[in-house]
PDB file of N, CA and C in Angstrom:
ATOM      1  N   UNK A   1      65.769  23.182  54.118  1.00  0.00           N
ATOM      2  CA  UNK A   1      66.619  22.078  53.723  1.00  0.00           C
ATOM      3  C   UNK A   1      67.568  21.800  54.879  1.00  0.00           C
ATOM      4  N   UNK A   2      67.704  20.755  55.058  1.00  0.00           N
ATOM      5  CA  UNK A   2      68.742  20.038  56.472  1.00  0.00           C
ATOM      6  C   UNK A   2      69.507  19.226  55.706  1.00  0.00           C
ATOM      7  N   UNK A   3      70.942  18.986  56.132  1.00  0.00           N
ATOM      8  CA  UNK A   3      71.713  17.978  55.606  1.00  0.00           C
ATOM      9  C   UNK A   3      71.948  17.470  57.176  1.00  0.00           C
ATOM     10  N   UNK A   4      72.219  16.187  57.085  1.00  0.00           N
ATOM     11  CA  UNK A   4      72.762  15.347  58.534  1.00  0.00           C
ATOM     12  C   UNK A   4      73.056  14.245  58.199  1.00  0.00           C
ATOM     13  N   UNK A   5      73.982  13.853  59.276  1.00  0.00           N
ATOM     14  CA  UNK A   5      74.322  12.390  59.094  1.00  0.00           C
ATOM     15  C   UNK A   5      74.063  11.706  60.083  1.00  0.00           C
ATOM     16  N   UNK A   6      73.482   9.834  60.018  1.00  0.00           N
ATOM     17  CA  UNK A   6      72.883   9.226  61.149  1.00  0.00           C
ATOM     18  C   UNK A   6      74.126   8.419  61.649  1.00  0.00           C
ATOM     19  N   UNK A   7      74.845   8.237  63.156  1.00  0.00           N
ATOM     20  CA  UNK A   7      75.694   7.281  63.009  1.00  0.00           C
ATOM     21  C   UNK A   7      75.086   6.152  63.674  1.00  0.00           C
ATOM     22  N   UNK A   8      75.767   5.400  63.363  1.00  0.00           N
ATOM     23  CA  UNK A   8      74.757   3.871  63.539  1.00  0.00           C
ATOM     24  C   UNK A   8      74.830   3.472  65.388  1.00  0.00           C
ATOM     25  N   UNK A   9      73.557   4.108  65.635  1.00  0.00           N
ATOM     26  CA  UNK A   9      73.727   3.570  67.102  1.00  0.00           C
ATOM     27  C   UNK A   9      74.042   2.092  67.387  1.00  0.00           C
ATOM     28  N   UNK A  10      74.202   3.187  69.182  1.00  0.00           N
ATOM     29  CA  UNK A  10      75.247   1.605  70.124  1.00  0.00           C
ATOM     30  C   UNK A  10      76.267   1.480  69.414  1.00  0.00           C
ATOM     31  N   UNK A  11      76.868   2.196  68.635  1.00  0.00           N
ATOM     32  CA  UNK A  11      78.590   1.797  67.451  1.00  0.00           C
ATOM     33  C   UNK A  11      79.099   3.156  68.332  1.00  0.00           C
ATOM     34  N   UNK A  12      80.254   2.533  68.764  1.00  0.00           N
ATOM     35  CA  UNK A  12      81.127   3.920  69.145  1.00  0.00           C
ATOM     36  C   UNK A  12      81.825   4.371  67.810  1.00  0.00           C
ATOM     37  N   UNK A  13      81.529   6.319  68.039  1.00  0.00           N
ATOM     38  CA  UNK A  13      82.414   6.649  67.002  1.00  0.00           C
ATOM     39  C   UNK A  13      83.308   6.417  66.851  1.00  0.00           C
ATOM     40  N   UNK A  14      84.528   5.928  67.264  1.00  0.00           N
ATOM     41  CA  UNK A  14      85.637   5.111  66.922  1.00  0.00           C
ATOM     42  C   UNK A  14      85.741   4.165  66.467  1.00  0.00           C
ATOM     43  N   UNK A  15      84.753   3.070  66.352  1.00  0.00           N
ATOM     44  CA  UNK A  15      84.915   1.835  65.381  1.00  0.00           C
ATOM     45  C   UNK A  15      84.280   2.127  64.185  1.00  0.00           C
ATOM     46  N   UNK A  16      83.971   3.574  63.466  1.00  0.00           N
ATOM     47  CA  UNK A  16      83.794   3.526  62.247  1.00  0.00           C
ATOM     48  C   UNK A  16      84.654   4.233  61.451  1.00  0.00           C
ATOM     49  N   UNK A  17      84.699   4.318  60.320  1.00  0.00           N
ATOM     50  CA  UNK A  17      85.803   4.866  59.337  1.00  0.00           C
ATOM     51  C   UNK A  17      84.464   5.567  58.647  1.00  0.00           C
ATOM     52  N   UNK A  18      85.426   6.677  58.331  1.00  0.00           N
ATOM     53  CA  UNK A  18      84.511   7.450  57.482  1.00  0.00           C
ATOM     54  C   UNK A  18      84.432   6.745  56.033  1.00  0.00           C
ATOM     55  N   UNK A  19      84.698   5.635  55.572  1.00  0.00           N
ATOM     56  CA  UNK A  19      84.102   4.945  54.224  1.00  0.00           C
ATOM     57  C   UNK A  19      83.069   4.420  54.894  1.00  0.00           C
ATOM     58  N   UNK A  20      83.150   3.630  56.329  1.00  0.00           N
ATOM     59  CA  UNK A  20      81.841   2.880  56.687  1.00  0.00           C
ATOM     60  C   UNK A  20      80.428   3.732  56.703  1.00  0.00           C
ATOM     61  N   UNK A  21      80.729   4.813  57.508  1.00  0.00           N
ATOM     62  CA  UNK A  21      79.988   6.058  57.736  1.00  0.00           C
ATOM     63  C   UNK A  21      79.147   6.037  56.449  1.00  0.00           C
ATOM     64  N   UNK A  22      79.819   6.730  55.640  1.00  0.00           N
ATOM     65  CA  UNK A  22      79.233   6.940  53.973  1.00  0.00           C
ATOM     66  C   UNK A  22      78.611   5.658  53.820  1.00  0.00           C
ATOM     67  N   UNK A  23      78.713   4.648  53.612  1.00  0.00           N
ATOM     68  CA  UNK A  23      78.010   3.509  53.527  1.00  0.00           C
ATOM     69  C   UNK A  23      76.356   3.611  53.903  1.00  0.00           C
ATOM     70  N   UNK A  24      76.923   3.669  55.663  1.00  0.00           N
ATOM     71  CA  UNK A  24      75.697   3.364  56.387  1.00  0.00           C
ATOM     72  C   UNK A  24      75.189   4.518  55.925  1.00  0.00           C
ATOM     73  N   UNK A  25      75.153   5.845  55.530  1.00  0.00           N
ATOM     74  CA  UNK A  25      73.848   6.888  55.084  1.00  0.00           C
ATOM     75  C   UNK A  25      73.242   6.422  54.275  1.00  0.00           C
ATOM     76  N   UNK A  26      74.386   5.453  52.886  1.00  0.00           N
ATOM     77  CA  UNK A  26      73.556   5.061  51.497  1.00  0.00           C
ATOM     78  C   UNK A  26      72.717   4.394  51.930  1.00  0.00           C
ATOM     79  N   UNK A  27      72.943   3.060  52.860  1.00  0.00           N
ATOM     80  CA  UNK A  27      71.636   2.262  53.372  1.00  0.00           C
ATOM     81  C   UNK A  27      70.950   2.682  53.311  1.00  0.00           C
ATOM     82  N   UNK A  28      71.053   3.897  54.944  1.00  0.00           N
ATOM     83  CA  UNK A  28      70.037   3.697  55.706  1.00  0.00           C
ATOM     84  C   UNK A  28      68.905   4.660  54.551  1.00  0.00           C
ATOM     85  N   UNK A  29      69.124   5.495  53.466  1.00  0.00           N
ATOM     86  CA  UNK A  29      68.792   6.147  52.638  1.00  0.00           C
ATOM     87  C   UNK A  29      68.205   5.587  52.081  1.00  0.00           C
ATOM     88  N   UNK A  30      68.717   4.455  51.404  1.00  0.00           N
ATOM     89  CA  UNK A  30      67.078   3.042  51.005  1.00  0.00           C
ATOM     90  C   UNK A  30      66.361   2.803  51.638  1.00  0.00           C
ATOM     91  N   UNK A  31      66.879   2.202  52.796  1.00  0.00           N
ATOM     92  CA  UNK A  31      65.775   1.694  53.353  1.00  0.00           C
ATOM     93  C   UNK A  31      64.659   2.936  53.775  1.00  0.00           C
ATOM     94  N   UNK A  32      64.958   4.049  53.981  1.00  0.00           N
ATOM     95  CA  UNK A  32      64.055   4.725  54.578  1.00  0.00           C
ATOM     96  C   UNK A  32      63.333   5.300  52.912  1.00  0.00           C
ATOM     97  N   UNK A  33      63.825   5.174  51.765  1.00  0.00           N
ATOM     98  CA  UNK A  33      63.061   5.307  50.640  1.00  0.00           C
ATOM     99  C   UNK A  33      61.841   4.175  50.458  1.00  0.00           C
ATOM    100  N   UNK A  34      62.506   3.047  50.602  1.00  0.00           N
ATOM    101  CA  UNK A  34      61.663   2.482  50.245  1.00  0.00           C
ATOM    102  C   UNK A  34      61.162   1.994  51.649  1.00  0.00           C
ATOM    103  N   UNK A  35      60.992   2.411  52.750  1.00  0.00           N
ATOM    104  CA  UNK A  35      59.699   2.088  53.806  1.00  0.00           C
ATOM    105  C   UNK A  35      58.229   3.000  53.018  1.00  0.00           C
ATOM    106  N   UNK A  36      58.740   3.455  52.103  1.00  0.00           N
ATOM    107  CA  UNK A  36      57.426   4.931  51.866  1.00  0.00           C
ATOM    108  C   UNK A  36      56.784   5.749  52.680  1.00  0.00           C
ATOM    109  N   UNK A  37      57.147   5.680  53.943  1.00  0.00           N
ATOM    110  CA  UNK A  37      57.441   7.030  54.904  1.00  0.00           C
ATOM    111  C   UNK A  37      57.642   7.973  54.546  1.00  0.00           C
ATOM    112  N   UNK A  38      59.167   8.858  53.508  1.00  0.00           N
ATOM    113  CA  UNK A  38      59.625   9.390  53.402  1.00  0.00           C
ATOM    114  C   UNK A  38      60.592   9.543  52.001  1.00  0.00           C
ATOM    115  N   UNK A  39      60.746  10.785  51.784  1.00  0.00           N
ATOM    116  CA  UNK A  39      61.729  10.614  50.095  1.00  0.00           C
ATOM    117  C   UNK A  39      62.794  11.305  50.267  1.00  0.00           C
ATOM    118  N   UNK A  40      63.541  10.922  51.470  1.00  0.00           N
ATOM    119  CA  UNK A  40      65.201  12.144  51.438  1.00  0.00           C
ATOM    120  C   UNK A  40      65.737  11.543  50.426  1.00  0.00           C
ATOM    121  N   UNK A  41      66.853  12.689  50.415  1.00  0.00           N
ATOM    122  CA  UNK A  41      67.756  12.099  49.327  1.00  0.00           C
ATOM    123  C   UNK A  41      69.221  12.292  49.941  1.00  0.00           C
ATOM    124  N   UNK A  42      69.980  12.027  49.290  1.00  0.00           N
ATOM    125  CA  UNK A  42      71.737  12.303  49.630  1.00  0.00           C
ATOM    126  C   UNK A  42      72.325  13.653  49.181  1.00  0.00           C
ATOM    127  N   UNK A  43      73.509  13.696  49.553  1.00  0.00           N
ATOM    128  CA  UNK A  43      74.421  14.992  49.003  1.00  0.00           C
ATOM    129  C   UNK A  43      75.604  14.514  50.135  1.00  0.00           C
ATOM    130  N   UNK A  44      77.017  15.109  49.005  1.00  0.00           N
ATOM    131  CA  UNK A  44      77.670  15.292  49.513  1.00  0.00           C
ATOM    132  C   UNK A  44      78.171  16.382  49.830  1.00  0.00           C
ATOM    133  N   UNK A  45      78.551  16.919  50.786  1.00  0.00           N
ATOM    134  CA  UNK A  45      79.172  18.260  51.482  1.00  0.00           C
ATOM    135  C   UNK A  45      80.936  18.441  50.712  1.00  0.00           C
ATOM    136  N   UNK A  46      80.883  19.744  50.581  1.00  0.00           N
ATOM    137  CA  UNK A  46      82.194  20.825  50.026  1.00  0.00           C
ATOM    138  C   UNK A  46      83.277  19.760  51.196  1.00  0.00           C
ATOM    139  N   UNK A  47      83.113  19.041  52.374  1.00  0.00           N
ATOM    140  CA  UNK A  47      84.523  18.251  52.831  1.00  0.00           C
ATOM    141  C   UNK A  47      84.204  16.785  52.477  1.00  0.00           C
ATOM    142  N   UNK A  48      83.283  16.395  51.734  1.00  0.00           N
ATOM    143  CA  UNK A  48      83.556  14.820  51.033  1.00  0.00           C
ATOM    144  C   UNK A  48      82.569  13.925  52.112  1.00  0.00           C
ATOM    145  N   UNK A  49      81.545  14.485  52.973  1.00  0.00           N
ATOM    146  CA  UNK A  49      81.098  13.759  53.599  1.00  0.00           C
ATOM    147  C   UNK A  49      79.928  13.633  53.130  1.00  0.00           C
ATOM    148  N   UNK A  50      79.306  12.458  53.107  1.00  0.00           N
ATOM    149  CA  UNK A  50      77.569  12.222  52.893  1.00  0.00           C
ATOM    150  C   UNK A  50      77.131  12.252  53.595  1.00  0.00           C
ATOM    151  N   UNK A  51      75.912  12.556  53.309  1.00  0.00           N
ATOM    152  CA  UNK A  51      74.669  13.157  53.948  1.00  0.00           C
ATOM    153  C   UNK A  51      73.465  12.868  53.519  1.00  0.00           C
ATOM    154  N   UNK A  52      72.312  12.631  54.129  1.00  0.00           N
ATOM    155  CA  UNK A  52      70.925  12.662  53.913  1.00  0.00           C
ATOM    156  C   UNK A  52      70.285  14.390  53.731  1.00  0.00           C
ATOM    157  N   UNK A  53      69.627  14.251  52.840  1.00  0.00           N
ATOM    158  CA  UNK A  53      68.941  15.243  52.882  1.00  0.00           C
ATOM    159  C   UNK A  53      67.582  15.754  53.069  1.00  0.00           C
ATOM    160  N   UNK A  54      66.638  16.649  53.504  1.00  0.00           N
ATOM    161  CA  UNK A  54      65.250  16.523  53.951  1.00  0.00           C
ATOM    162  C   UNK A  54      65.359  17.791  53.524  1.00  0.00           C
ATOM    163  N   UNK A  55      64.416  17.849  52.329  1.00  0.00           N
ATOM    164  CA  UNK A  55      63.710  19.525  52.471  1.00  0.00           C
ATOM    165  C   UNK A  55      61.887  19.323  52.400  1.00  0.00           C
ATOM    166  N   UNK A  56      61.677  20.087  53.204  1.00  0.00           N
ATOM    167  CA  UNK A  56      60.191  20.344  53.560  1.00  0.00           C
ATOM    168  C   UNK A  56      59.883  21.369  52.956  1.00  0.00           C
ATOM    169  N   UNK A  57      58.615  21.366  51.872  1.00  0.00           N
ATOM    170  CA  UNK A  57      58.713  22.347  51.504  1.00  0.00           C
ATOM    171  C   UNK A  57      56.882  22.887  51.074  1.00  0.00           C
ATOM    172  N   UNK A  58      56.122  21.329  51.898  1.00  0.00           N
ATOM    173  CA  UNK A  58      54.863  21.082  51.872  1.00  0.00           C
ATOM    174  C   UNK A  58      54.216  21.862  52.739  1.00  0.00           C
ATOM    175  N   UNK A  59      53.394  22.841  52.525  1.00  0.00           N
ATOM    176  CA  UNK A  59      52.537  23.492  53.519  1.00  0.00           C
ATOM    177  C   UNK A  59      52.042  23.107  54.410  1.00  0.00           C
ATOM    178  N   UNK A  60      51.579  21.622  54.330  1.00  0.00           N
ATOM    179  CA  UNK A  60      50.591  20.987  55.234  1.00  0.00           C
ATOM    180  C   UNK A  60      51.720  19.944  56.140  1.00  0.00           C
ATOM    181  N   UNK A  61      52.629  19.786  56.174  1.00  0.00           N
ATOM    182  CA  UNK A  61      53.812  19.370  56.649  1.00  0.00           C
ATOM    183  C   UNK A  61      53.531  19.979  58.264  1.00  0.00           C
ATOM    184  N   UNK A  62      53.338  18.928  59.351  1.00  0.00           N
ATOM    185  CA  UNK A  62      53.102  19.412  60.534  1.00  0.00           C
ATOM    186  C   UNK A  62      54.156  18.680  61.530  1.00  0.00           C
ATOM    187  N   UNK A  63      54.551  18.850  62.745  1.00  0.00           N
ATOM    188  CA  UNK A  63      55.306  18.470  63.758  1.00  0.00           C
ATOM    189  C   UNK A  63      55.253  16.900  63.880  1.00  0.00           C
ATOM    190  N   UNK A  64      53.673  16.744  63.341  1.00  0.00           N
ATOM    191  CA  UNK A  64      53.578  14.951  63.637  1.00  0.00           C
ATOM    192  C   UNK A  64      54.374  14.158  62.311  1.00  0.00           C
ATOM    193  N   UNK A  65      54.076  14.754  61.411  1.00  0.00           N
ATOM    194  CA  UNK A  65      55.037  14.479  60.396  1.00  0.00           C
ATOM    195  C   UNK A  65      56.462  14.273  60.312  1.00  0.00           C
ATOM    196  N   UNK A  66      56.980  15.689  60.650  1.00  0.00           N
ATOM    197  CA  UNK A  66      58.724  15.458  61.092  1.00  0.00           C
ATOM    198  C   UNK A  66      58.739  14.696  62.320  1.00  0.00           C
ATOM    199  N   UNK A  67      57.983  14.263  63.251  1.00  0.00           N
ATOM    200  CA  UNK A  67      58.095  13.406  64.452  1.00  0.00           C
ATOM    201  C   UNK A  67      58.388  11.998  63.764  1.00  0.00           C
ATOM    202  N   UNK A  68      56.783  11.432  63.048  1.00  0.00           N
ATOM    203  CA  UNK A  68      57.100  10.414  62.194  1.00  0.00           C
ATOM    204  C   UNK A  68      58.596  10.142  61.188  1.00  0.00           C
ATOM    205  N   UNK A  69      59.074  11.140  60.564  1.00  0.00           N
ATOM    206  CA  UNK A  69      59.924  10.959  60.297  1.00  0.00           C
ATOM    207  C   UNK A  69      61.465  10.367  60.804  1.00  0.00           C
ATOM    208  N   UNK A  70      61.295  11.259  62.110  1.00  0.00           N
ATOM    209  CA  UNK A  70      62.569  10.730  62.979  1.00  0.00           C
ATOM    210  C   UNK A  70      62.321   9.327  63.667  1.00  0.00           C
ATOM    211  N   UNK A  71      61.638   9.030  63.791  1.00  0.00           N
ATOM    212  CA  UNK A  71      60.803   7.423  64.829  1.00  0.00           C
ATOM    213  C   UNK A  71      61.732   6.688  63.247  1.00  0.00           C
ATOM    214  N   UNK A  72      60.752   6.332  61.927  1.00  0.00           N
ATOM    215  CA  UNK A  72      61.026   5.759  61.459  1.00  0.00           C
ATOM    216  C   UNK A  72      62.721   5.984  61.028  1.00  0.00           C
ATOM    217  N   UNK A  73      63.343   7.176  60.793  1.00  0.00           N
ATOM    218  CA  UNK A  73      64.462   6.872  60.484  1.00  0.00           C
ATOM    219  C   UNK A  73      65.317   6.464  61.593  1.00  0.00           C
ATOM    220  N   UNK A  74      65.217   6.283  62.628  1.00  0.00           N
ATOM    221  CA  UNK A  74      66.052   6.066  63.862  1.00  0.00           C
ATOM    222  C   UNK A  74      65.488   4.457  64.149  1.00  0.00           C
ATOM    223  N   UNK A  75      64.405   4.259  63.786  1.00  0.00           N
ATOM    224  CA  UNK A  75      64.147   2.728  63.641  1.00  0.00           C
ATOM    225  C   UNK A  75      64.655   1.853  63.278  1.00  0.00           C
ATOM    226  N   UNK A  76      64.877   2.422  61.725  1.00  0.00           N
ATOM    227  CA  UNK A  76      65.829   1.768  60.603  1.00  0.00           C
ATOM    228  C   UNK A  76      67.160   1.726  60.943  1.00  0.00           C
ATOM    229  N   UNK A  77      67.745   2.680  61.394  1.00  0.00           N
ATOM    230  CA  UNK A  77      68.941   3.369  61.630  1.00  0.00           C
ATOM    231  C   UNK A  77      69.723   2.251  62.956  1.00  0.00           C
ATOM    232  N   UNK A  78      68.859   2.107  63.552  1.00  0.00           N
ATOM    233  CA  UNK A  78      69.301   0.685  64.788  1.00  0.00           C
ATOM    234  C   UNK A  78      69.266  -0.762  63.797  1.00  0.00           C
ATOM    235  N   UNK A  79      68.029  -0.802  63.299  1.00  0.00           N
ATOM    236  CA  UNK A  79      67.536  -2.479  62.428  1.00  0.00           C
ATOM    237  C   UNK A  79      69.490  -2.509  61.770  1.00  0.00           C
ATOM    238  N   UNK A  80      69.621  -1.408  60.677  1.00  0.00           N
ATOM    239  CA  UNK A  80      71.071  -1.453  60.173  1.00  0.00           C
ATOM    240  C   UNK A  80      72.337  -1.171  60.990  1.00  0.00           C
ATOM    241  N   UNK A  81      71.994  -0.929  61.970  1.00  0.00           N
ATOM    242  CA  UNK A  81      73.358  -1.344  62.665  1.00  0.00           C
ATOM    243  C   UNK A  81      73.634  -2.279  63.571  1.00  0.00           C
ATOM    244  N   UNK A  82      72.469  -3.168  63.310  1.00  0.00           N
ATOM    245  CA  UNK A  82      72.676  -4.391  63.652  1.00  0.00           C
ATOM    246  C   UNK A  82      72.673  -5.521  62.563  1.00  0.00           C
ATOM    247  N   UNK A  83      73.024  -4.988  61.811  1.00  0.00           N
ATOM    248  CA  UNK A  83      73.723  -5.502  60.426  1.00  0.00           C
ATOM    249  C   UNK A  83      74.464  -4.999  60.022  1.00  0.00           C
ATOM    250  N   UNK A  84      75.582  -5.047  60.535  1.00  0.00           N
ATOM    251  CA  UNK A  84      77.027  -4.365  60.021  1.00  0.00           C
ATOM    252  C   UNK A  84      77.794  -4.857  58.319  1.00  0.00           C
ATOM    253  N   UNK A  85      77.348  -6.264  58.068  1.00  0.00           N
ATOM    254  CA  UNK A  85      77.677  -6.605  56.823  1.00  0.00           C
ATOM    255  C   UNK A  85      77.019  -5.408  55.735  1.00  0.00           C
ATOM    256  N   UNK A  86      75.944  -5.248  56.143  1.00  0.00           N
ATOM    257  CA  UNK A  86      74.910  -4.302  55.679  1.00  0.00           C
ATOM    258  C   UNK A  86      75.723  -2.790  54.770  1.00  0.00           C
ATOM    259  N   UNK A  87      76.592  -2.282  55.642  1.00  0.00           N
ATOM    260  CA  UNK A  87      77.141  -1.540  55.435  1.00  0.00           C
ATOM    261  C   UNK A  87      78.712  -1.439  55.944  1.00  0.00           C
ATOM    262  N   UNK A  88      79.416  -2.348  56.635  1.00  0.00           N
ATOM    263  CA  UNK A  88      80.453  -2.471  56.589  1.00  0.00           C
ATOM    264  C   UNK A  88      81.442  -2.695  55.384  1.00  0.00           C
ATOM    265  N   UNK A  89      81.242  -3.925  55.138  1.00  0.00           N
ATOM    266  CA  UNK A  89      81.151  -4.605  53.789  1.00  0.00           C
ATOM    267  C   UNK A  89      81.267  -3.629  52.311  1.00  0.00           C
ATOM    268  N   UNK A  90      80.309  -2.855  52.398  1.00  0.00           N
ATOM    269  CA  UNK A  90      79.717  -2.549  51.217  1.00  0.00           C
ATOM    270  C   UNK A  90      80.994  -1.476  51.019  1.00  0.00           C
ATOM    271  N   UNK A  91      81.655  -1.316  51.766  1.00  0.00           N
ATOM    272  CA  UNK A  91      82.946  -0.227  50.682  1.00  0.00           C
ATOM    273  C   UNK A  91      84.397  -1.227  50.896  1.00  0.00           C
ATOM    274  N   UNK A  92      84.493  -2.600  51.461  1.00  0.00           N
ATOM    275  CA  UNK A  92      85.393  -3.383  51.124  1.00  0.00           C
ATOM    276  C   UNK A  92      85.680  -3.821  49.973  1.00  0.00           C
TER     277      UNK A  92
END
């Protein structure tokens, strides 16, 4: 099991607030649900931060797999931060 958080590239960590932050995981957490790639889920951490979550727990689960995984979530992860309404917004 991995917990992590994606920050929205090309965004310097300084122009986000940790409400935006939390935001952009919920996104990017749809969207990467429903590409059907992948089924993480969320959690929040004992200091209030969200997180994506990935547990592997499939035998047949190989390197090309978690490779695929990161391509598409880092795909998405740019597409939404170039939509800042996307998740800016969404805790205004």
């Amino acid at each position: 099991v991995v917990c992590f958080q994606v920050r929205p590239p090309g965004v310097p960590p300084s122009d986000v607030s940790a409400e935006e932050l939390a935001a952009f995981q919920e996104e990017l957490l749809l969207r990467v649900q429903e590409s059907g790639e992948a089924v993480p889920s969320n959690t929040t951490l004992t200091d209030g931060r969200t997180c994506m979550r990935v547990a592997i727990s499939n035998h047949r689960t190989n390197d090309e797999d978690v490779e695929r995984f990161v391509e598409v979530l880092m795909g998405l992860a740019r597409e939404l931060a170039r939509e800042p309404a996307a998740w800016r917004a969404a805790q205004a």
